[in-house]
C-alpha atoms as a PDB file:
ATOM      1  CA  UNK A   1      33.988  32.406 -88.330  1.00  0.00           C
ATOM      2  CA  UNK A   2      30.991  31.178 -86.499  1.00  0.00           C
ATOM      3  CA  UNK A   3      31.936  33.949 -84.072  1.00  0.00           C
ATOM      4  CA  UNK A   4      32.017  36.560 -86.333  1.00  0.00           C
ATOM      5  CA  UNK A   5      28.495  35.239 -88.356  1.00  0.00           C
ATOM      6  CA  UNK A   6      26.727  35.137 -84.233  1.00  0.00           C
ATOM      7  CA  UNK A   7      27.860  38.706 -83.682  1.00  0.00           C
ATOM      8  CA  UNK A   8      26.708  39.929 -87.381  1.00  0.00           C
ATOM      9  CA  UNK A   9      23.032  38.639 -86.425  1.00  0.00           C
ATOM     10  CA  UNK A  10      23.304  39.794 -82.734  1.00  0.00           C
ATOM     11  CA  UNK A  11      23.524  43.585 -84.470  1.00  0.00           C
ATOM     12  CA  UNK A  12      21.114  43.001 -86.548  1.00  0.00           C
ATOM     13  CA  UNK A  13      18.722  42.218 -84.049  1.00  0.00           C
ATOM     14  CA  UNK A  14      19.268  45.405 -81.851  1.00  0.00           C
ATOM     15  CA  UNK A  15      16.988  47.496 -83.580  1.00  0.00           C
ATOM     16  CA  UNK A  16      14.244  44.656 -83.214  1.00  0.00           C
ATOM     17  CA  UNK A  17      14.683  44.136 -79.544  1.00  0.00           C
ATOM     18  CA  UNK A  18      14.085  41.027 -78.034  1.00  0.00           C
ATOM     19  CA  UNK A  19      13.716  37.580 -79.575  1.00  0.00           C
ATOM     20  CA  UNK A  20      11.007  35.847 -77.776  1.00  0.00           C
ATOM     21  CA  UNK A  21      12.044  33.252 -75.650  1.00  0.00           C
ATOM     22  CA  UNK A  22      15.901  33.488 -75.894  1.00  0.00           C
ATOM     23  CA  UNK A  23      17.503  33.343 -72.600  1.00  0.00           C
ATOM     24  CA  UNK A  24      20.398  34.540 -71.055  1.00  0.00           C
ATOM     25  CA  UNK A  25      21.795  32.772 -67.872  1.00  0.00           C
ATOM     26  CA  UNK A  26      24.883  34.307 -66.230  1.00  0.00           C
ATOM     27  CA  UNK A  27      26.593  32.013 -64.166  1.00  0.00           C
ATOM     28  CA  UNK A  28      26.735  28.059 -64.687  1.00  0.00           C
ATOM     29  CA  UNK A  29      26.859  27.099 -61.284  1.00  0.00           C
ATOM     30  CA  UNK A  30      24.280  24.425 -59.953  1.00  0.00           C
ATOM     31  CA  UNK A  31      21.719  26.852 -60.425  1.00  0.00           C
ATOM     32  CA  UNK A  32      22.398  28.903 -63.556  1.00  0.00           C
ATOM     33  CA  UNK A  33      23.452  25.798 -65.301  1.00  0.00           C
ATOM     34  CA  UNK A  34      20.287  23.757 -63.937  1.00  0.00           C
ATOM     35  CA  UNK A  35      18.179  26.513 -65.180  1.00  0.00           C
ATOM     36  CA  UNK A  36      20.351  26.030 -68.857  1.00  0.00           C
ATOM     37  CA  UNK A  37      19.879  22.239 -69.106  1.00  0.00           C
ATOM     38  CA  UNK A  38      16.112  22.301 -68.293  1.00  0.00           C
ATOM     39  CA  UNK A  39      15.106  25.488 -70.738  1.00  0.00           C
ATOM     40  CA  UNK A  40      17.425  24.179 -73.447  1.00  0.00           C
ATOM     41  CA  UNK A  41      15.890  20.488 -72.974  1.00  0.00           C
ATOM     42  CA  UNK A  42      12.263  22.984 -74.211  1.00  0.00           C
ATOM     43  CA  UNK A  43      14.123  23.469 -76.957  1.00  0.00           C
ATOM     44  CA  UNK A  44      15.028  26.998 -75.863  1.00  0.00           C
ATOM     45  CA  UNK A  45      18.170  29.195 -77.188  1.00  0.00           C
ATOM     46  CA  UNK A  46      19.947  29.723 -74.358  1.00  0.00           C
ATOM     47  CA  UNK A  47      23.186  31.786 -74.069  1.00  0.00           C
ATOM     48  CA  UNK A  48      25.653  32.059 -71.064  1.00  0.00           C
ATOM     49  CA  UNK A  49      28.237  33.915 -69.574  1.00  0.00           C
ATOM     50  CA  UNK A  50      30.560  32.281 -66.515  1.00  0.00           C
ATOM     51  CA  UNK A  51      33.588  33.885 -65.323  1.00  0.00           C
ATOM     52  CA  UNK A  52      35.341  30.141 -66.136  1.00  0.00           C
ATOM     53  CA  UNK A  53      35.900  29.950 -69.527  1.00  0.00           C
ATOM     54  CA  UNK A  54      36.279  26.174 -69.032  1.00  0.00           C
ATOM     55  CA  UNK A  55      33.357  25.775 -67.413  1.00  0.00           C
ATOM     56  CA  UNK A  56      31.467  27.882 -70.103  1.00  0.00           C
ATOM     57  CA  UNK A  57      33.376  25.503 -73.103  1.00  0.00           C
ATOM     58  CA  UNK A  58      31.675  22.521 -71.411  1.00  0.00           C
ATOM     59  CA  UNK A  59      28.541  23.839 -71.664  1.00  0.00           C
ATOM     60  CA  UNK A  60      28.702  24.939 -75.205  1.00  0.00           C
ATOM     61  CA  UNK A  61      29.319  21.472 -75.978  1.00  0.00           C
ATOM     62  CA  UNK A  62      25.352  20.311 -76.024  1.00  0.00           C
ATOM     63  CA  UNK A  63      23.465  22.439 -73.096  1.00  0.00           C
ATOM     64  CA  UNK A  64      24.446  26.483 -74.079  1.00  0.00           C
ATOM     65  CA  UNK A  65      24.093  27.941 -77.573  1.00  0.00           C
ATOM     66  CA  UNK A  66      27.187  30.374 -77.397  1.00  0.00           C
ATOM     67  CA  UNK A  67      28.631  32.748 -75.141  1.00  0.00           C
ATOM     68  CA  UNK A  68      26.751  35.635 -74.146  1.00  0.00           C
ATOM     69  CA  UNK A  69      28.095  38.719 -75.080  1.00  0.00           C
ATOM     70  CA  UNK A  70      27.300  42.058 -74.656  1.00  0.00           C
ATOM     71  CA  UNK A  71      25.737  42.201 -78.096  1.00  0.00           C
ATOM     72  CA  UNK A  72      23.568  39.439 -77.579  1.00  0.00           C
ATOM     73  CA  UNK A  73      22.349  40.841 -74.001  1.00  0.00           C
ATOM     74  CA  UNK A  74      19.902  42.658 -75.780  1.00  0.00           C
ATOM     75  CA  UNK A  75      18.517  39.805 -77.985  1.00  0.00           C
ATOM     76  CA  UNK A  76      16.972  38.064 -74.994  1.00  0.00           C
ATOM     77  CA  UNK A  77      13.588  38.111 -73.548  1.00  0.00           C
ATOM     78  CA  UNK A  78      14.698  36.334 -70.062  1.00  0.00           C
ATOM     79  CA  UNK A  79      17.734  37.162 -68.040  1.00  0.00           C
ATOM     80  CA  UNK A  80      19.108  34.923 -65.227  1.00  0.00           C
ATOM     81  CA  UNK A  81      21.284  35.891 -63.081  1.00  0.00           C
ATOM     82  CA  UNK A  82      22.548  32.993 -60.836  1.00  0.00           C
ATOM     83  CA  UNK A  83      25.815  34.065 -59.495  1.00  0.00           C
ATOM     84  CA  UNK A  84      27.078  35.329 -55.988  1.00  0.00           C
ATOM     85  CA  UNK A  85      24.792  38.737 -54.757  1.00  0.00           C
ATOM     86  CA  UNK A  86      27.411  40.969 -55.925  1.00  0.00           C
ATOM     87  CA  UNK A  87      28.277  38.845 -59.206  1.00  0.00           C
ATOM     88  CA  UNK A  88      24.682  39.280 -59.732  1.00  0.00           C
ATOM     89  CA  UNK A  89      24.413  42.964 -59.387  1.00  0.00           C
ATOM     90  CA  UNK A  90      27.805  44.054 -60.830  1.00  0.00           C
ATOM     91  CA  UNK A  91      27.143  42.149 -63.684  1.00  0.00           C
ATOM     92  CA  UNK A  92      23.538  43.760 -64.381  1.00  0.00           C
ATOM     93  CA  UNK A  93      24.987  47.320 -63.415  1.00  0.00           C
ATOM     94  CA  UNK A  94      27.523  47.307 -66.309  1.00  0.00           C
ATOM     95  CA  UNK A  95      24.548  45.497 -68.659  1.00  0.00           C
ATOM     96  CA  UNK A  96      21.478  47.507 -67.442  1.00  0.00           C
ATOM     97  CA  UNK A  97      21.729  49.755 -70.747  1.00  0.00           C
ATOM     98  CA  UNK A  98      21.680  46.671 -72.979  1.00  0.00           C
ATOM     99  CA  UNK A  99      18.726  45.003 -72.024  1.00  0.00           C
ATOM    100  CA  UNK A 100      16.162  44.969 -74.523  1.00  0.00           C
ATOM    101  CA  UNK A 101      12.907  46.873 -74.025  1.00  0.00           C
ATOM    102  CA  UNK A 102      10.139  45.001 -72.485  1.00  0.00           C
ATOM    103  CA  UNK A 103      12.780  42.483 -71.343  1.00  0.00           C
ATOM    104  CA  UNK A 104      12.583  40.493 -67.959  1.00  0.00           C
ATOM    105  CA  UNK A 105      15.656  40.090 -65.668  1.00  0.00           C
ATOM    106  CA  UNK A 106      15.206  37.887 -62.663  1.00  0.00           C
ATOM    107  CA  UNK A 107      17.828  36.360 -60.168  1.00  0.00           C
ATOM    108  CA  UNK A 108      18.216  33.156 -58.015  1.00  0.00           C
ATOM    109  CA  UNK A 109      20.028  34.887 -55.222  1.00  0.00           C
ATOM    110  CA  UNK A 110      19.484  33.443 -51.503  1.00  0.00           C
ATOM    111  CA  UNK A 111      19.405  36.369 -49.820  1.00  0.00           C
ATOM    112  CA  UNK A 112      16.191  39.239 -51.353  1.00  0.00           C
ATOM    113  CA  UNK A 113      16.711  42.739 -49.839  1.00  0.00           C
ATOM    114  CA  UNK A 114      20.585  43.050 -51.095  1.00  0.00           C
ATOM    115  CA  UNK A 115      19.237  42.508 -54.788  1.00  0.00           C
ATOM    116  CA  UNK A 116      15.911  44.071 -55.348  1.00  0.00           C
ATOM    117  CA  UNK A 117      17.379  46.866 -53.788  1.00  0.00           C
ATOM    118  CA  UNK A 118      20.370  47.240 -56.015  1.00  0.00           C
ATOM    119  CA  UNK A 119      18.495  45.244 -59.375  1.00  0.00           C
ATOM    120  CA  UNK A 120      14.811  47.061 -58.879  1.00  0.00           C
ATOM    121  CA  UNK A 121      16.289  50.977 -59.415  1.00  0.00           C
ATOM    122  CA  UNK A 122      18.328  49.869 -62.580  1.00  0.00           C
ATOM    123  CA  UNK A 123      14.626  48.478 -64.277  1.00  0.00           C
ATOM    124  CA  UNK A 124      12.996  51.274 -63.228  1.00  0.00           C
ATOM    125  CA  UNK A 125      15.687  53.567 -65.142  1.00  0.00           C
ATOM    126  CA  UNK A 126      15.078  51.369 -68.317  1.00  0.00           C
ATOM    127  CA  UNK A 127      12.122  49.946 -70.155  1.00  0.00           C
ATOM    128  CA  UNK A 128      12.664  46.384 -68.928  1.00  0.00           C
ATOM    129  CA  UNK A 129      11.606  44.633 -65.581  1.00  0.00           C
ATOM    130  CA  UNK A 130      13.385  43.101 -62.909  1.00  0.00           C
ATOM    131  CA  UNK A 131      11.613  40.474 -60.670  1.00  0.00           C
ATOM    132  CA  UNK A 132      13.672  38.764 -57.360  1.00  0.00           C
ATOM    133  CA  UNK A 133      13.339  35.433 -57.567  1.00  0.00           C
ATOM    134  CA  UNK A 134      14.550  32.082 -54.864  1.00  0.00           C
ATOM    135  CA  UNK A 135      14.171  28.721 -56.216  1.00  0.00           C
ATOM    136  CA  UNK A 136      14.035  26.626 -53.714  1.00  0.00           C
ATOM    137  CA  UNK A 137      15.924  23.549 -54.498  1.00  0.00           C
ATOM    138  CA  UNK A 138      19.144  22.937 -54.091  1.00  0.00           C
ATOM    139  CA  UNK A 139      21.741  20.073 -53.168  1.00  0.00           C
ATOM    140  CA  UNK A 140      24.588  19.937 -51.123  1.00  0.00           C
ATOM    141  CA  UNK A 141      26.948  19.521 -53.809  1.00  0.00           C
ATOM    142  CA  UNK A 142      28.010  23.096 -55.734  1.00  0.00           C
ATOM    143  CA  UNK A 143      29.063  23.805 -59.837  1.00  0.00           C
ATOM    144  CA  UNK A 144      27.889  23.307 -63.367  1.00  0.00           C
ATOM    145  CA  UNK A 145      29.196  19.404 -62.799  1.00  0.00           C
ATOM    146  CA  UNK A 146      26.192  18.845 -60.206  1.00  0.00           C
ATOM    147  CA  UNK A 147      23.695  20.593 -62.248  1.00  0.00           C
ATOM    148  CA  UNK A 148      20.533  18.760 -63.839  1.00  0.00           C
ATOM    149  CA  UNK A 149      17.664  19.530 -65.697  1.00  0.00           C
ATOM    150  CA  UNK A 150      15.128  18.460 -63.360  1.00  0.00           C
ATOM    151  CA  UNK A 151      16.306  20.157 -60.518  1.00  0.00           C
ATOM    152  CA  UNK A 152      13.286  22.073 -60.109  1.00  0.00           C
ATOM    153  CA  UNK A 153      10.973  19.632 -61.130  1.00  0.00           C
ATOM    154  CA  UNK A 154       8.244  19.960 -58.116  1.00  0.00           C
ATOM    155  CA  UNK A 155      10.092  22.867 -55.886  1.00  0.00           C
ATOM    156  CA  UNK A 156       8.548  25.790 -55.146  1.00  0.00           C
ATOM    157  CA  UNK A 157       9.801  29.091 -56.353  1.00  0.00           C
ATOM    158  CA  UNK A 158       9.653  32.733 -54.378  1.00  0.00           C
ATOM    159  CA  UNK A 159       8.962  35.691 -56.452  1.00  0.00           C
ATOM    160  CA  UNK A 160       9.017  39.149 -55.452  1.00  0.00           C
ATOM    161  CA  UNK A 161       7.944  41.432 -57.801  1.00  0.00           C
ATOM    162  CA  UNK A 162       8.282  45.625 -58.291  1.00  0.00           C
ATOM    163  CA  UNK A 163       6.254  47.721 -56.143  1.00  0.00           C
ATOM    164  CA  UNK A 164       4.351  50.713 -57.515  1.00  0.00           C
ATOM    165  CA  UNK A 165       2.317  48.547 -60.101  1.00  0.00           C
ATOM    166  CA  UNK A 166      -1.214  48.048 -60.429  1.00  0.00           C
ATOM    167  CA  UNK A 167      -2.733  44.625 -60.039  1.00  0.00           C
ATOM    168  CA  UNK A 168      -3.491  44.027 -63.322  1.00  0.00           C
ATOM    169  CA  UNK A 169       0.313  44.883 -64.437  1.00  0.00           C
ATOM    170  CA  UNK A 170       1.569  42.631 -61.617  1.00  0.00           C
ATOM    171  CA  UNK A 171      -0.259  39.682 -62.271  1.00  0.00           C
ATOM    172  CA  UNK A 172       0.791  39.964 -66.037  1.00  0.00           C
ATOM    173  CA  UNK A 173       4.372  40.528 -65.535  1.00  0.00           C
ATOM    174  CA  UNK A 174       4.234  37.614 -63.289  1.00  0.00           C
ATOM    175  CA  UNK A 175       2.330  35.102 -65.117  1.00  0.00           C
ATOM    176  CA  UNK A 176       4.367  35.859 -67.828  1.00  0.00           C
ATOM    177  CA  UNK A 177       7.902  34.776 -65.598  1.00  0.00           C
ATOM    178  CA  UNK A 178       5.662  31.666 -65.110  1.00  0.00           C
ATOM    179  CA  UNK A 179       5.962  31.000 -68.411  1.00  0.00           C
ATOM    180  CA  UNK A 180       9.159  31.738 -69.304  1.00  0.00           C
ATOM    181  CA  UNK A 181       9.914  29.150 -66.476  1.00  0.00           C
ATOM    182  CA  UNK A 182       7.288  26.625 -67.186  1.00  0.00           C
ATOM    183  CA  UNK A 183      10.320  23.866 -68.921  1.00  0.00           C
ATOM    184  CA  UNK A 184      11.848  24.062 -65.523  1.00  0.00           C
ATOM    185  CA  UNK A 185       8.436  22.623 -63.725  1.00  0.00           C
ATOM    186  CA  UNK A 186       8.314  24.364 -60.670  1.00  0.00           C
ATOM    187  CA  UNK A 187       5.795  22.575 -58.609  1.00  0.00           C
ATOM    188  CA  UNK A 188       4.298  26.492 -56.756  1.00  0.00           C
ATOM    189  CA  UNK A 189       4.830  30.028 -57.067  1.00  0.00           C
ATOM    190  CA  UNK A 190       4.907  32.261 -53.961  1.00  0.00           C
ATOM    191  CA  UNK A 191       4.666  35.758 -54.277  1.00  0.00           C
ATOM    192  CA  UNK A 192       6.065  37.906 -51.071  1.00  0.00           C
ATOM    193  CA  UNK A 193       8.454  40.805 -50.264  1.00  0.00           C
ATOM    194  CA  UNK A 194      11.831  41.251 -49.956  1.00  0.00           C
ATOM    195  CA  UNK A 195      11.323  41.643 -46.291  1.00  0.00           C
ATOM    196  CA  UNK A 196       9.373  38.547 -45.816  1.00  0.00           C
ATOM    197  CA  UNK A 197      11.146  36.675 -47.969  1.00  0.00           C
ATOM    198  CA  UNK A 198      14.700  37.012 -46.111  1.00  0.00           C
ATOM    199  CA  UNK A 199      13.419  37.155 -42.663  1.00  0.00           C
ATOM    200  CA  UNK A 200      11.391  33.462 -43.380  1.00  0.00           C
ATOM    201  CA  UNK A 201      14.703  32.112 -45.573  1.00  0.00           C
ATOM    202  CA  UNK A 202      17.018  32.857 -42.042  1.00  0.00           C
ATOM    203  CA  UNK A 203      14.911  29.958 -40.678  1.00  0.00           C
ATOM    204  CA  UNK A 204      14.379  27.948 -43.279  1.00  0.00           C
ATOM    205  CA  UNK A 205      17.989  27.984 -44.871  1.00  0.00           C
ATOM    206  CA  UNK A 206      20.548  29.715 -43.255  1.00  0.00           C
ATOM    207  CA  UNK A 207      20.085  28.541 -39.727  1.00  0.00           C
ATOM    208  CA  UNK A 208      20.080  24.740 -40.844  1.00  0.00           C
ATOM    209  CA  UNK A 209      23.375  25.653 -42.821  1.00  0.00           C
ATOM    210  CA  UNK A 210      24.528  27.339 -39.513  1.00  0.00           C
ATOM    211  CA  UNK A 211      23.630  24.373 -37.242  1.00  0.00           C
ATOM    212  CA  UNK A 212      25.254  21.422 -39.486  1.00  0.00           C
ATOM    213  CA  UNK A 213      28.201  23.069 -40.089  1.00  0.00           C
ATOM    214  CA  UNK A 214      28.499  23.609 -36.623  1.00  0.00           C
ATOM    215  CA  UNK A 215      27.322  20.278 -35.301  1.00  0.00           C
ATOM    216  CA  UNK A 216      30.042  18.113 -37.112  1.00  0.00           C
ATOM    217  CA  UNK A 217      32.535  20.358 -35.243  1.00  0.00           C
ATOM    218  CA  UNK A 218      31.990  17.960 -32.084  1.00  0.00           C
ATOM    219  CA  UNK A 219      34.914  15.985 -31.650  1.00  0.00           C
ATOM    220  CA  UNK A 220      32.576  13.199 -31.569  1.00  0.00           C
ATOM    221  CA  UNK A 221      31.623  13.398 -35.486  1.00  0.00           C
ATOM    222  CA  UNK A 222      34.611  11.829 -36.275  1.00  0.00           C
ATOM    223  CA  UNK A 223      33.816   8.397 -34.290  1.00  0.00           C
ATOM    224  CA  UNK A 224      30.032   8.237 -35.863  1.00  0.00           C
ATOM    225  CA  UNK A 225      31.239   5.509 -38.243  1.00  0.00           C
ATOM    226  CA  UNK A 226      29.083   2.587 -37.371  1.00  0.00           C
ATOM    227  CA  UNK A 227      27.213   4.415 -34.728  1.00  0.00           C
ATOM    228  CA  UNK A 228      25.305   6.756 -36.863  1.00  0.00           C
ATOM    229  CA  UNK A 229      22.152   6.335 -39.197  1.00  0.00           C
ATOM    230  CA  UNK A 230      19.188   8.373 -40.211  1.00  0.00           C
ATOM    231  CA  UNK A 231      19.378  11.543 -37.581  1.00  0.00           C
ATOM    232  CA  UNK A 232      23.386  11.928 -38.013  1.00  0.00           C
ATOM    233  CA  UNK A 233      22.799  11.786 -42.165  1.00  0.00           C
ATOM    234  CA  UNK A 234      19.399  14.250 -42.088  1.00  0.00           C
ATOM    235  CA  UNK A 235      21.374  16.722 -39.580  1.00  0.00           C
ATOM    236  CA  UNK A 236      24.836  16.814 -41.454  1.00  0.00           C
ATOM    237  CA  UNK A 237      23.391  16.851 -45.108  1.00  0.00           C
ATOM    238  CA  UNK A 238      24.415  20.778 -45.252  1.00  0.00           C
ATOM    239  CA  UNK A 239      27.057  20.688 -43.325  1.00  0.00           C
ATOM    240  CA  UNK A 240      29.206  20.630 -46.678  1.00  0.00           C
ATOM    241  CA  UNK A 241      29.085  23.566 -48.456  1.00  0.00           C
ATOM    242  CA  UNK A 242      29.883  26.142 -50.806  1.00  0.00           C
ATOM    243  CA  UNK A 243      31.584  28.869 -47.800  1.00  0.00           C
ATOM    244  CA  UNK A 244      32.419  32.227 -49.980  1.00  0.00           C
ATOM    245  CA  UNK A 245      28.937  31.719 -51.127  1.00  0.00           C
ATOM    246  CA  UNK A 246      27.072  31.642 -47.997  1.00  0.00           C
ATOM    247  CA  UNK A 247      29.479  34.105 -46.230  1.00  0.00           C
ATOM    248  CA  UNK A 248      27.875  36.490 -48.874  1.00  0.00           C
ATOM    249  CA  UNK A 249      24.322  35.192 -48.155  1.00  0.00           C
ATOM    250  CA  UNK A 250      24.683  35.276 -44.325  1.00  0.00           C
ATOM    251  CA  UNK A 251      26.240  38.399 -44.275  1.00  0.00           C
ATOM    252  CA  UNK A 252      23.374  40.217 -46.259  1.00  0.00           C
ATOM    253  CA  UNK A 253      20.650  38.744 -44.112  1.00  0.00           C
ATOM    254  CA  UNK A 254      22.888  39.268 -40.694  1.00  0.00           C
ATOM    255  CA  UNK A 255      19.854  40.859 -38.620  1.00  0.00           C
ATOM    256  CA  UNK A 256      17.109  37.858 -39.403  1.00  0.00           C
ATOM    257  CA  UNK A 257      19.962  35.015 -38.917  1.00  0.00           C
ATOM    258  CA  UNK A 258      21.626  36.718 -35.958  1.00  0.00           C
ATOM    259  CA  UNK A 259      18.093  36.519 -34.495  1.00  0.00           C
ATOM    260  CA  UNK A 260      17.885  33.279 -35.227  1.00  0.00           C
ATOM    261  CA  UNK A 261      20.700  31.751 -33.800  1.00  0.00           C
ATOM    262  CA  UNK A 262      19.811  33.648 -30.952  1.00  0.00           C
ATOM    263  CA  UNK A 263      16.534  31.918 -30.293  1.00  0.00           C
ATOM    264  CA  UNK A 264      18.045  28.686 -30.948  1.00  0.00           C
ATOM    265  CA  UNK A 265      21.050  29.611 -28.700  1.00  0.00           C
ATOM    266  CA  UNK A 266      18.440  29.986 -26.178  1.00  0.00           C
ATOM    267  CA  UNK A 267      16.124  27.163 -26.605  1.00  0.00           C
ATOM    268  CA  UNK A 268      19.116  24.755 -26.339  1.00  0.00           C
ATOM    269  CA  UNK A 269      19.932  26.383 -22.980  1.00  0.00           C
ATOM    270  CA  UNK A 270      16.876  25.156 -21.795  1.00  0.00           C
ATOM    271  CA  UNK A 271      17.551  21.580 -22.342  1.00  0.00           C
ATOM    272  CA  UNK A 272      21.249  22.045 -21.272  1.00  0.00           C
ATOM    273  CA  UNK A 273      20.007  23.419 -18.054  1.00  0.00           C
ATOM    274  CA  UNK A 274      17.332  20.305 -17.404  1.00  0.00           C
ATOM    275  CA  UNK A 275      19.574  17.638 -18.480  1.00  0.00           C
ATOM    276  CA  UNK A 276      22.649  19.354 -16.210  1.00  0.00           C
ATOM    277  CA  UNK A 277      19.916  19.094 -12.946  1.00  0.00           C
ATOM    278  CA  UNK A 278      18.748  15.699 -13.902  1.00  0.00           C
ATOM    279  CA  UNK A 279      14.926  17.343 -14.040  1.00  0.00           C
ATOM    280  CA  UNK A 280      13.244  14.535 -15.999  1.00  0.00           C
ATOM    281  CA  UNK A 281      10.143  16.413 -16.158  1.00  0.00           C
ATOM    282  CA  UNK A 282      11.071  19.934 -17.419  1.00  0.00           C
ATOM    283  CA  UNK A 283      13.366  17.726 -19.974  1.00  0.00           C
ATOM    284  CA  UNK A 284       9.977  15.904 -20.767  1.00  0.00           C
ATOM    285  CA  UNK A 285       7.729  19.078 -20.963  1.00  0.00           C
ATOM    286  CA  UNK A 286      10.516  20.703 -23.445  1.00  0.00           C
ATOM    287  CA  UNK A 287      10.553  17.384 -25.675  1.00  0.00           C
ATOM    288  CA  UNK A 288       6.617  17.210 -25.494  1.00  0.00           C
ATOM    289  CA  UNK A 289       6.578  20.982 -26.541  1.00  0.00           C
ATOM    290  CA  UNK A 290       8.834  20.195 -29.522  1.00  0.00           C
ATOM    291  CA  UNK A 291       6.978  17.052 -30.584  1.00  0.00           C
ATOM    292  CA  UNK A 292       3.818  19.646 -30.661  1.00  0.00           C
ATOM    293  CA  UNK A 293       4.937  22.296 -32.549  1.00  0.00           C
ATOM    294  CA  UNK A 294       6.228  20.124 -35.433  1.00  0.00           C
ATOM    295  CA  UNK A 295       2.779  18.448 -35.369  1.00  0.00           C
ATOM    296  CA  UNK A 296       1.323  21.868 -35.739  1.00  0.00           C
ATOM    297  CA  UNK A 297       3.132  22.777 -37.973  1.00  0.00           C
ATOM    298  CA  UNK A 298       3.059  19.943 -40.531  1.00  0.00           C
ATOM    299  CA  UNK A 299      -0.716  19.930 -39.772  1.00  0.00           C
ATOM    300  CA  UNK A 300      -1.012  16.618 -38.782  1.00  0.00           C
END
């Protein structure tokens, strides 16, 4: 019955478009439901749709308002999709005719060029907007179980926003995503392109995913116990992760990681070669070099 009495006000609303500030999150992993907790904690109405139905019941149970059905796609103002890249997209391609008017639609995908690419077309053939979006903030743990409200209490968030709009209408439409995300307290905004944004991420991201996962695959990982402390922990926090995931992500950004691993495939040849001659002083000038560039870097 309470079914039937949410669908009867979901069709009433379609003529009015939007209500303001009723979100829809699709997918409750640790970022969709993270982004739930935090906007229904503002006292938000948040809906949800998750391909687990159990995961979705355990929501409903004090985080997610009801599930979010096709009808009430079009009653909400924000749109979040925080599934897989092609989750993401297939979802919004069989939706894209039932967002509301004046609607926003943003992901939380990894990877930037894959989505705006697919997402950015389907806005521009509707009267809503699309906006690519990366928090960044994350754990190594994955699902709704891990999720928390304050997730992205601090973190900055990467925005990438349409092309072919004025100033004016780009600062508004991204203000107003500020907004909508303000309960989640995201500590910086960052607006860049698509481009940029996956080219920096294989850096910052994907090749530290790459390198953990790879480093405990040294026979010697599994005699760290009692050997190891801060450097083994810092270096193998990623190492555990959420694989069909980030096969998607490093598949769609396989040019700026490939390069990536390249340079670091390269780099470690240099100390490989000076420690395998014993030269004390190239191994010395490489370390110095290192210790450098990280000062640079962090400016201090």
């Amino acid at each position: 019955m309470a079914q039937d009495d949410e669908a009867r006000a979901a069709r009433d609303e379609l003529g009015k478009g939007f209500v303001p500030g009723r979100v829809g999150v699709v997918c409750l992993g640790l970022i969709g439901g993270s982004f739930a907790r935090a906007l229904h904690a503002a006292g938000r109405e948040v809906y949800a749709w998750d391909r687990s139905d159990a995961t979705l019941e355990l929501a409903m149970v004090d985080v997610v308002d009801g599930r979010l059905t096709d009808e009430l796609v079009r009653s909400c103002e924000l749109i979040i999709l925080a599934g897989y890249p092609r989750v993401s997209v297939d979802w919004l391609r069989r939706r894209q005719t039932l967002v509301a008017p004046g609607a926003v639609v943003i992901d939380t995908v990894g990877v930037k060029r894959a989505v705006c690419d697919a997402c950015l077309p389907m806005a521009a053939r509707h009267d809503w907007h699309f906006v690519g979006c990366h928090p960044m903030a994350g754990t190594q743990f994955s699902g709704y179980a891990h999720s928390r409200a304050t997730l992205f209490r601090g973190a900055p968030m990467v925005m990438v926003p349409p092309a072919g709009m004025d100033d004016v209408e780009r600062l508004d439409l991204l203000d107003r995503v500020e907004r909508l995300l303000a309960p989640c307290g995201f500590g910086r905004f960052t607006v860049t392109t698509a481009e940029r944004h996956d080219e920096v991420v294989a850096f910052t991201s994907q090749l530290a995913h790459v390198v953990s996962n790879a480093y405990v695959k040294s026979p010697s990982a599994r005699l760290h116990a009692g050997f190891s402390a801060g450097s083994y922990r810092d270096l193998t926090r990623v190492a555990r992760l959420n694989a069909p995931m980030w096969r998607e992500l490093f598949l769609d950004d396989a040019d700026n990681l490939s390069r990536e691993i390249g340079t670091l495939i390269d780099n470690l040849r240099q100390y490989k070669d000076a420690i395998d001659a014993r030269d004390g002083e190239r191994l010395e000038r490489l370390l110095v070099e290192g210790d450098r560039l990280k000062r640079e870097i962090e400016g201090r």
